[in-house]
N, C-alpha and C. Protein backbone atom coordinates (compact mmCIF):
# COMPACT_ATOMS: atom_id res chain seq x y z
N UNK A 1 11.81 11.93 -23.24
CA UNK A 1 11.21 12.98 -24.04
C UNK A 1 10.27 13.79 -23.15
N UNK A 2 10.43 15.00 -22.77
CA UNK A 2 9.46 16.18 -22.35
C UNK A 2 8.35 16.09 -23.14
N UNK A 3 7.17 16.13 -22.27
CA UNK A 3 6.07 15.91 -22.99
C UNK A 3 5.50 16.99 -22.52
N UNK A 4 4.44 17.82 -23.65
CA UNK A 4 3.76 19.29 -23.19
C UNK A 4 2.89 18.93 -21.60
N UNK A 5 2.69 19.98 -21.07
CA UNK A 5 2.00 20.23 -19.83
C UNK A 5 0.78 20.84 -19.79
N UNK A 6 -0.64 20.36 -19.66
CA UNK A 6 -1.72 21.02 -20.11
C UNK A 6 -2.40 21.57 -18.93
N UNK A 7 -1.85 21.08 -17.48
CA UNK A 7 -2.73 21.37 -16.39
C UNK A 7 -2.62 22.62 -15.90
N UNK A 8 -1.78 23.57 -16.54
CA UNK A 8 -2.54 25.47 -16.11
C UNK A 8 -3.07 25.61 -17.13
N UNK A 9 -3.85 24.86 -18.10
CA UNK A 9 -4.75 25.60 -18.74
C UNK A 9 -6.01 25.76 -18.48
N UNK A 10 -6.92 27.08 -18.77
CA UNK A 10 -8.08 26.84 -18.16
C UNK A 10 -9.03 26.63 -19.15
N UNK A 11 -9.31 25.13 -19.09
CA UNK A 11 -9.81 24.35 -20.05
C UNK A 11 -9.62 22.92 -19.60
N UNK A 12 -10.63 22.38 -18.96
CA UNK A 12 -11.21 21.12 -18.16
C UNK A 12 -10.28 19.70 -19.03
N UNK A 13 -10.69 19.86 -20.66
CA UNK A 13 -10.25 18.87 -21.33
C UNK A 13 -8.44 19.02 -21.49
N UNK A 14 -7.99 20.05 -21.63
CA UNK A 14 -6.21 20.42 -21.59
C UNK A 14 -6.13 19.32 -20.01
N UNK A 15 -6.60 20.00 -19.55
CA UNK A 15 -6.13 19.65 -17.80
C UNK A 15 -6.21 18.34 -17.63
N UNK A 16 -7.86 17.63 -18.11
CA UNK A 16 -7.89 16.05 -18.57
C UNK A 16 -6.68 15.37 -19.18
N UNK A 17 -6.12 16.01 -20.31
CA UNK A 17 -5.20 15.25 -20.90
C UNK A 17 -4.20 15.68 -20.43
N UNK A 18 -3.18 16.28 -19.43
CA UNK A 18 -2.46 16.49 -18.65
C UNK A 18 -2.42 15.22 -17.51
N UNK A 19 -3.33 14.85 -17.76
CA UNK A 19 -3.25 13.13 -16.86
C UNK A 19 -3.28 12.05 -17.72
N UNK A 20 -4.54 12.09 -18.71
CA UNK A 20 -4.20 10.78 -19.38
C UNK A 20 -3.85 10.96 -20.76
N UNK A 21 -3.50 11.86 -21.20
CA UNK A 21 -3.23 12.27 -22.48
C UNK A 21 -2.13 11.63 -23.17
N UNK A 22 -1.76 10.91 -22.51
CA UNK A 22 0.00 10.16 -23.14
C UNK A 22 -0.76 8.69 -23.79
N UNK A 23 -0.53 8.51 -24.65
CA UNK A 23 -1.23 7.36 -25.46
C UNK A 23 -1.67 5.93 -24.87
N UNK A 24 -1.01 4.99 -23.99
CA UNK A 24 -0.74 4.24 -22.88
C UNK A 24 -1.50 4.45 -21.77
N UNK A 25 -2.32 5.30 -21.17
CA UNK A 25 -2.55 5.64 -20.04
C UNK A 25 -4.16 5.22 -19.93
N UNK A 26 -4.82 5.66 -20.76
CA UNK A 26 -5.87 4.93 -21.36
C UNK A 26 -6.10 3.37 -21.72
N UNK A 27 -5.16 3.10 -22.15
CA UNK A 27 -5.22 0.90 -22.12
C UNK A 27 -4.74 0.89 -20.73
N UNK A 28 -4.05 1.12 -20.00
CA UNK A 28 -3.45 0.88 -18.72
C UNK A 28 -5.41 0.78 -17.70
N UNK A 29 -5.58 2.55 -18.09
CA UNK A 29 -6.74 2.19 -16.74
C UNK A 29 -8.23 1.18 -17.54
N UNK A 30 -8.00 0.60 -19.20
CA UNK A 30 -8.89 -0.31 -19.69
C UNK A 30 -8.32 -1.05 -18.81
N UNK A 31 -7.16 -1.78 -19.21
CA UNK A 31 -7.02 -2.85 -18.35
C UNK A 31 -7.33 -3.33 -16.96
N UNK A 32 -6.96 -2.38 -16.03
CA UNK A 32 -7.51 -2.03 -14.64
C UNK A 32 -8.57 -2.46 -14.72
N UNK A 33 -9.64 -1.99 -14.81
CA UNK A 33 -10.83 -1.74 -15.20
C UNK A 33 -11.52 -3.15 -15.47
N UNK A 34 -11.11 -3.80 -16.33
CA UNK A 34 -11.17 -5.20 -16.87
C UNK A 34 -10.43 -6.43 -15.78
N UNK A 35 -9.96 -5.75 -14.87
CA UNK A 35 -9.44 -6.84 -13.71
C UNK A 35 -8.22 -6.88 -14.06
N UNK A 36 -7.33 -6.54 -14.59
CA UNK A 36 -5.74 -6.89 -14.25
C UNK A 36 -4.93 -5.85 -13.60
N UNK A 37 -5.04 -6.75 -12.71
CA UNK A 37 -4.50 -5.16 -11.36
C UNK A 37 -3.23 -5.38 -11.19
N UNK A 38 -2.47 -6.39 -12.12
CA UNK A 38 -0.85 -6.83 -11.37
C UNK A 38 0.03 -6.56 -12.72
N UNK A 39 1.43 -5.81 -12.53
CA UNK A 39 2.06 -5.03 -13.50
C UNK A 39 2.22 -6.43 -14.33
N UNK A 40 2.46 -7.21 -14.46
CA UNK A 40 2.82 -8.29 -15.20
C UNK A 40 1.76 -8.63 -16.06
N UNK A 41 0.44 -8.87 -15.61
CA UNK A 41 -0.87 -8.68 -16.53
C UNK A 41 -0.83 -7.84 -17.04
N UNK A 42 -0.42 -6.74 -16.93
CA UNK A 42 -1.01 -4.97 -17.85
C UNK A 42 -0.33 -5.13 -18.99
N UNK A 43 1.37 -5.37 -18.60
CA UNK A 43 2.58 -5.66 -19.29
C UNK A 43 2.30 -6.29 -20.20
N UNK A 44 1.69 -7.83 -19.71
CA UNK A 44 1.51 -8.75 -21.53
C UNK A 44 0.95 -8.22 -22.16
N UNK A 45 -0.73 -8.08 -21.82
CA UNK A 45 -1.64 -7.58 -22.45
C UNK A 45 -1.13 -6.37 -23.16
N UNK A 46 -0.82 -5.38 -23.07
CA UNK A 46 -0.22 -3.85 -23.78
C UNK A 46 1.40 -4.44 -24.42
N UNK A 47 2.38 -5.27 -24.05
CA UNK A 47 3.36 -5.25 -24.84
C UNK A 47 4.39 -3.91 -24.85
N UNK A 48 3.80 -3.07 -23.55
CA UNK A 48 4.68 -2.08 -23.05
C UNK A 48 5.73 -2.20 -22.70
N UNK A 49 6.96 -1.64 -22.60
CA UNK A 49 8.08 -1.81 -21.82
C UNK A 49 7.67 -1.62 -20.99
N UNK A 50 8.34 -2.28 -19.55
CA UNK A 50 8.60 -2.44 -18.48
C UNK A 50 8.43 -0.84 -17.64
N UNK A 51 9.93 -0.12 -18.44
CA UNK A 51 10.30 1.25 -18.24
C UNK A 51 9.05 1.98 -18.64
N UNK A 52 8.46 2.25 -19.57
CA UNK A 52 7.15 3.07 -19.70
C UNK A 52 6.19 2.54 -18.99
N UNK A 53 5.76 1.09 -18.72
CA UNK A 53 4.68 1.07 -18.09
C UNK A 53 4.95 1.29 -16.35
N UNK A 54 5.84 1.06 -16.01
CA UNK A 54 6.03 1.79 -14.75
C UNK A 54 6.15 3.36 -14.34
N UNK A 55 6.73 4.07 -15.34
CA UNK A 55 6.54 5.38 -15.76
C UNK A 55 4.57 5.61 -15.67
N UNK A 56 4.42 5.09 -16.05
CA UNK A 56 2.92 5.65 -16.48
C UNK A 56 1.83 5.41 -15.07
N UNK A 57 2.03 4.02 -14.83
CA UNK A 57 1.64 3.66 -13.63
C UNK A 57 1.90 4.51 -12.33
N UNK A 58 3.32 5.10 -12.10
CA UNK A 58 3.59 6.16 -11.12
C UNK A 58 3.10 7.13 -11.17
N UNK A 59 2.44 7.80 -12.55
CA UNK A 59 1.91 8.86 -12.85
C UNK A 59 0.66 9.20 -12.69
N UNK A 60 0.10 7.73 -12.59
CA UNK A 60 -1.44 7.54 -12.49
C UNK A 60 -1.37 7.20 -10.95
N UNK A 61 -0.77 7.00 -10.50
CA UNK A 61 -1.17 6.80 -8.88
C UNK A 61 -0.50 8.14 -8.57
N UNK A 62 0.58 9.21 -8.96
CA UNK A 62 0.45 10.53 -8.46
C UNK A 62 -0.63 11.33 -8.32
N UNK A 63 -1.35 11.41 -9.88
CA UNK A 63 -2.72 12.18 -10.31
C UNK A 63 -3.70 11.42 -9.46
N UNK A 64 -3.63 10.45 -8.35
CA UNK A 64 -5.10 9.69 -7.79
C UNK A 64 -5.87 9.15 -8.64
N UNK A 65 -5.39 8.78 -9.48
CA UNK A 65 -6.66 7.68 -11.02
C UNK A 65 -6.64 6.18 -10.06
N UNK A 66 -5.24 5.87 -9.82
CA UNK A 66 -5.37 4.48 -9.31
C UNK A 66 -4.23 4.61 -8.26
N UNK A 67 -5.26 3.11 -7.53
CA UNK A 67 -4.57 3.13 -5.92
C UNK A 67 -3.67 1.92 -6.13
N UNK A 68 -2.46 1.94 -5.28
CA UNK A 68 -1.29 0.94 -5.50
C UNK A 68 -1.35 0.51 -3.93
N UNK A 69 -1.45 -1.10 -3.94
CA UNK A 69 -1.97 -1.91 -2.55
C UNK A 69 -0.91 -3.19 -2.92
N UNK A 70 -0.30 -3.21 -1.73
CA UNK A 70 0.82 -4.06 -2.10
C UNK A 70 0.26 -6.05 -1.69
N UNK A 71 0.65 -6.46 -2.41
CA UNK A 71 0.30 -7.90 -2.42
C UNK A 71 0.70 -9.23 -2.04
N UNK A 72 1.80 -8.90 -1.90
CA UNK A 72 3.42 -9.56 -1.54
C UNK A 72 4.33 -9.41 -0.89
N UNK A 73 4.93 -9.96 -0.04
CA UNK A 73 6.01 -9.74 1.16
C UNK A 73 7.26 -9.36 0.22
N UNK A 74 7.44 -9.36 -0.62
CA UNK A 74 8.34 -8.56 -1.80
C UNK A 74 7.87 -7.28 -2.27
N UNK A 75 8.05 -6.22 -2.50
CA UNK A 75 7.56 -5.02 -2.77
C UNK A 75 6.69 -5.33 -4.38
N UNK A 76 5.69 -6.02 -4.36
CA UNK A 76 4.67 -6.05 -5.41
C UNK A 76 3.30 -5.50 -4.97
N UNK A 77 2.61 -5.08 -6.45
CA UNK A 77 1.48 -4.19 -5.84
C UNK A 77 0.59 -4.58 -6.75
N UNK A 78 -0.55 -4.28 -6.56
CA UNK A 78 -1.84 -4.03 -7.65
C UNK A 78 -2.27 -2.68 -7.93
N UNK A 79 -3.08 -2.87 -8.84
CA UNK A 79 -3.07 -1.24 -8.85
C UNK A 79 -4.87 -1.51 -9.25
N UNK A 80 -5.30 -0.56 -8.57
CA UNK A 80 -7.18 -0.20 -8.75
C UNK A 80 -7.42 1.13 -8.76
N UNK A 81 -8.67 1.32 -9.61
CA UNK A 81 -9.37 2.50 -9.67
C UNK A 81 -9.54 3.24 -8.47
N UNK A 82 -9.93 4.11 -8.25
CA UNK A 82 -10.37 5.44 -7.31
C UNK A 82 -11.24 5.94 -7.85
N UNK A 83 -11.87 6.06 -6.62
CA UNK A 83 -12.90 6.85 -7.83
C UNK A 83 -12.80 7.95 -8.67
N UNK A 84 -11.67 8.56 -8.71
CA UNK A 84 -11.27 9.68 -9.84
C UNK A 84 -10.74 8.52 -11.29
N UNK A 85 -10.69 7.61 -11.16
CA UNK A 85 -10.09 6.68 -11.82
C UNK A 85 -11.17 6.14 -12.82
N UNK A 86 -12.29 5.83 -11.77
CA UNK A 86 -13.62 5.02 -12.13
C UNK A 86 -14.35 6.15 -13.00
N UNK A 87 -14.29 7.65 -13.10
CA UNK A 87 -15.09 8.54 -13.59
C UNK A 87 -14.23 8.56 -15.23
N UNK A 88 -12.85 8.51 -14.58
CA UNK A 88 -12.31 8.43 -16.29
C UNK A 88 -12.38 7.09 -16.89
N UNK A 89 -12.91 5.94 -16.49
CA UNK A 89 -12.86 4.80 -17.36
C UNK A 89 -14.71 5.16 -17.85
N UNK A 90 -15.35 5.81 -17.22
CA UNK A 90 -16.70 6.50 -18.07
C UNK A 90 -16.46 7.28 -19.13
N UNK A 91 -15.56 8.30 -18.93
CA UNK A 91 -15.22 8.56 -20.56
C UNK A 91 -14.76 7.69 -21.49
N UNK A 92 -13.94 6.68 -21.43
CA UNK A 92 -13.42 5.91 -21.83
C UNK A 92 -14.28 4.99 -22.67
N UNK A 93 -15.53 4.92 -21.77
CA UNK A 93 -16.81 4.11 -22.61
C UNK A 93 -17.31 5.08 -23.40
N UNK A 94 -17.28 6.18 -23.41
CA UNK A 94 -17.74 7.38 -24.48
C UNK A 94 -17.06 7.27 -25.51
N UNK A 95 -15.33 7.17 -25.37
CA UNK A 95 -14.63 7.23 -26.49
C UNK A 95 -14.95 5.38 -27.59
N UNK A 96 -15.35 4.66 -26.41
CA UNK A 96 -15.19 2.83 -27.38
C UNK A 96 -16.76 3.29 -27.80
N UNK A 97 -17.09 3.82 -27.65
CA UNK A 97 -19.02 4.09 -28.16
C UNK A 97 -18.43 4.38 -29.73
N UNK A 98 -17.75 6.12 -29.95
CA UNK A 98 -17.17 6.02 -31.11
C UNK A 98 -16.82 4.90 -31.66
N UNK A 99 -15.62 4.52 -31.27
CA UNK A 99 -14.75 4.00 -32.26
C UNK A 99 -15.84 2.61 -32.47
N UNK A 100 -16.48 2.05 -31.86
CA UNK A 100 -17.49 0.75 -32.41
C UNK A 100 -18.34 1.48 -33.38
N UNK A 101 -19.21 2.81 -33.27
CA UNK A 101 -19.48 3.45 -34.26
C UNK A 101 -18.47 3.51 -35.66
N UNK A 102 -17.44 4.11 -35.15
CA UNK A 102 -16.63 4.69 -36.65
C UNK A 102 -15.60 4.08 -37.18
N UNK A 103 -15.36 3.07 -36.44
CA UNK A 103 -14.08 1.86 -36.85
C UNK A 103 -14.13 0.73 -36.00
N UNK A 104 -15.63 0.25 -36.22
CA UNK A 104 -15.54 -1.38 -35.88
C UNK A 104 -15.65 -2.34 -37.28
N UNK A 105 -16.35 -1.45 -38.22
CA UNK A 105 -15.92 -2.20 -39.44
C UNK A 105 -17.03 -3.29 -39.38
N UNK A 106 -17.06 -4.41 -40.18
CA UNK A 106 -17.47 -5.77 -40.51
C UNK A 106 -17.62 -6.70 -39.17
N UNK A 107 -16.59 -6.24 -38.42
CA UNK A 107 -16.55 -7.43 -37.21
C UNK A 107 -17.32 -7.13 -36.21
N UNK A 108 -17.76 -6.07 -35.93
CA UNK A 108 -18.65 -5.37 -35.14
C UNK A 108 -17.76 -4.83 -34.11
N UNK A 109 -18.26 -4.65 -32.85
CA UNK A 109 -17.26 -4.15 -31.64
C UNK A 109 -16.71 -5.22 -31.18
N UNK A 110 -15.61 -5.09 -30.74
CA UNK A 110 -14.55 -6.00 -29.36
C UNK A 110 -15.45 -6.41 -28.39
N UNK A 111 -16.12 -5.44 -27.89
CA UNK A 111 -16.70 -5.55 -26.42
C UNK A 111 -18.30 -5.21 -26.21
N UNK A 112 -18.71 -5.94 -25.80
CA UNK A 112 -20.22 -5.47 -25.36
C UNK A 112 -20.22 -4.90 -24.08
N UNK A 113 -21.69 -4.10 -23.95
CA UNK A 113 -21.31 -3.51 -22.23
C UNK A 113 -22.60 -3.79 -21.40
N UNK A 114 -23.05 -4.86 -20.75
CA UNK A 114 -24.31 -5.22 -20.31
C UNK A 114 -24.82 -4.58 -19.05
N UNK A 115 -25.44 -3.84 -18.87
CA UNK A 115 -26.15 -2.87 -17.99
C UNK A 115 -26.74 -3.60 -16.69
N UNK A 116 -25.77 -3.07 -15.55
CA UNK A 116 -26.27 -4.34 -14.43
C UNK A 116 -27.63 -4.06 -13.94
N UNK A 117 -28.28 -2.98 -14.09
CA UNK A 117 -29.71 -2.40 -13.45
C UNK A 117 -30.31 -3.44 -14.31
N UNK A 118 -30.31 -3.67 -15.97
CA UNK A 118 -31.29 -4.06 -16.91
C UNK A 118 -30.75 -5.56 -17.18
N UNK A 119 -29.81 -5.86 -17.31
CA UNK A 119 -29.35 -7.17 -17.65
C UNK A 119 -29.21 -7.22 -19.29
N UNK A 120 -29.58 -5.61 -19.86
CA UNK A 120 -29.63 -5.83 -21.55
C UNK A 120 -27.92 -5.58 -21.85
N UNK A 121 -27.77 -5.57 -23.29
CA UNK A 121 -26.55 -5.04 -23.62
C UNK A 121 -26.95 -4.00 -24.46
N UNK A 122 -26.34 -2.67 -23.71
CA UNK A 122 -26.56 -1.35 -24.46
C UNK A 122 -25.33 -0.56 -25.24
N UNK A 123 -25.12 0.59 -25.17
CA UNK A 123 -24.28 1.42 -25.92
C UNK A 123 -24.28 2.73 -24.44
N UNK A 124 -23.38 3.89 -24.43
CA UNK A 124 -22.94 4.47 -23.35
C UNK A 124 -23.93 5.55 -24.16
N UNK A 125 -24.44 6.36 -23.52
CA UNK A 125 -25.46 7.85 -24.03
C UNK A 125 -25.52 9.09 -22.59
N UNK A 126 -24.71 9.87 -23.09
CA UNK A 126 -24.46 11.00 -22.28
C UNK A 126 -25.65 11.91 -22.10
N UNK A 127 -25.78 11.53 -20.63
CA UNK A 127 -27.57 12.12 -20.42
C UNK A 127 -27.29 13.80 -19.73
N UNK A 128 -28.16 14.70 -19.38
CA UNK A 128 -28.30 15.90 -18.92
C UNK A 128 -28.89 15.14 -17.58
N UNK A 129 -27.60 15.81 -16.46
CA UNK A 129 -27.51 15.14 -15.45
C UNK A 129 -29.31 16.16 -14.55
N UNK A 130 -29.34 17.06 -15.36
CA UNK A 130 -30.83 17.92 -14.66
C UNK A 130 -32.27 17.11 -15.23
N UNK A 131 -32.29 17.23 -16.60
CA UNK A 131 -33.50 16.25 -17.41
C UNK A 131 -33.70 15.07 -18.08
N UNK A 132 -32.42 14.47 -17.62
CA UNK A 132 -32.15 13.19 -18.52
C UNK A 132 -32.29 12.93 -19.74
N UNK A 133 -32.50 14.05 -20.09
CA UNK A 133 -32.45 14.17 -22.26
C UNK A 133 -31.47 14.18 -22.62
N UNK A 134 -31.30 13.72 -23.86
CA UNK A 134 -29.82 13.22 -24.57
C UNK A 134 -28.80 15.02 -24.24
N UNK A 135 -27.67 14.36 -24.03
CA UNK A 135 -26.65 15.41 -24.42
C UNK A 135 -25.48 15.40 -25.32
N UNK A 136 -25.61 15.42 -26.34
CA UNK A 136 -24.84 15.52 -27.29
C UNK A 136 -24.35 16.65 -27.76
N UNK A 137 -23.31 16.63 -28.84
CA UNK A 137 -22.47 18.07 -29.13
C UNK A 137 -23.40 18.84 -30.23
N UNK A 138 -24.51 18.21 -30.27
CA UNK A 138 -25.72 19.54 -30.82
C UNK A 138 -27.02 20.35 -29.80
N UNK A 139 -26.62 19.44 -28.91
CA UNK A 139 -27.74 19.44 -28.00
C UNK A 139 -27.19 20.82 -26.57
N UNK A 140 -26.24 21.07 -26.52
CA UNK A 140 -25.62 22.06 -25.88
C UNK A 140 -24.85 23.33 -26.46
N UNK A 141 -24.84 24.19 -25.70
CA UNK A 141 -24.30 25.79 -25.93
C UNK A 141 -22.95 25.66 -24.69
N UNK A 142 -22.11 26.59 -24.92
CA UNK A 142 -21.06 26.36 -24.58
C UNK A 142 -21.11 27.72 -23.75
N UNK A 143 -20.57 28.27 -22.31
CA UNK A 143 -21.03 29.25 -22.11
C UNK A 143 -19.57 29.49 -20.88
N UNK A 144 -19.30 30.63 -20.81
CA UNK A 144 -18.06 30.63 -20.02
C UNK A 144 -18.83 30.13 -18.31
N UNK A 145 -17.74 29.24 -17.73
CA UNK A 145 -17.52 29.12 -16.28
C UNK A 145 -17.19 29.90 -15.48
N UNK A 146 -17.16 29.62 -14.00
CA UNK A 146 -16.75 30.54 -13.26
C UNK A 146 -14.89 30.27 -13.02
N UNK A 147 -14.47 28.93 -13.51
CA UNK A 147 -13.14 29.18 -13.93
C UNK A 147 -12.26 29.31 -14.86
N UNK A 148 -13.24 30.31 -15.70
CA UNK A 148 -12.67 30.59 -16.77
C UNK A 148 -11.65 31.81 -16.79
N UNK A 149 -11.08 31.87 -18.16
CA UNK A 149 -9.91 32.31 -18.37
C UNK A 149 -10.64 33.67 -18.66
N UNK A 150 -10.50 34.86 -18.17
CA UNK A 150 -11.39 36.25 -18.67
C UNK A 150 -10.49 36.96 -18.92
């Protein structure tokens, strides 16, 4: 199946999901992320086919999200973050912030996230990288870039 193409748009988030926008691609670099760097771990855990999760995996080491380091005198690999990889598993904690907010329900969250500077367990809060005051979607104005579409 042809899937839409978002990366000539000029619009940061189109272009974002032009890499991980395919539903899968996101548990793939959780998983990563969480230590299972070997296709056979990703595989159980997600219950992916074989065929898509290798699909997806090639796609993510095209775009530079994750690096493929072979492990085995047989053509086997692991696969790890990059740091273009490591910046999108930070959104990623933005998006589980929601959903423990808006659909953790009764059980609370899956996952806690313990802050290695503090040793506490916090929640992810998108700071203003100039004043460190909250940045949230009330807290900002939206204003054209210099690669914007004019």
């Amino acid at each position: 199946m042809q899937r839409t193409q978002f990366g000539g748009m000029a619009c940061s988030i189109a272009r974002t999901l032009d890499v991980i926008g395919e539903p899968w691609s996101p548990l793939i670099l959780r998983d990563v992320w969480a230590g299972m760097n070997r296709f056979d771990q990703i595989q159980a855990d997600l219950g992916v086919s074989r065929k898509v999760l290798t699909e997806r995996l090639n796609h993510l080491v095209e775009q530079g999200v994750l690096d493929r380091r072979p492990y085995d005198a047989r053509p086997r690999f692991e696969y790890h973050l990059t740091e273009k990889g490591t910046d999108l598993v930070e959104m990623l904690m933005v998006m589980a912030r929601w959903g423990d907010r808006w659909l953790a329900g009764e059980a609370g969250p899956p996952v806690l996230y313990r802050h290695h500077a503090c040793g506490r367990i916090a929640t992810v809060d998108p700071r203003c990288s100039h004043c460190g005051g909250p940045m949230h979607a009330d807290d900002v104005d939206l204003l054209p870039g210099p690669g914007s579409a004019r």
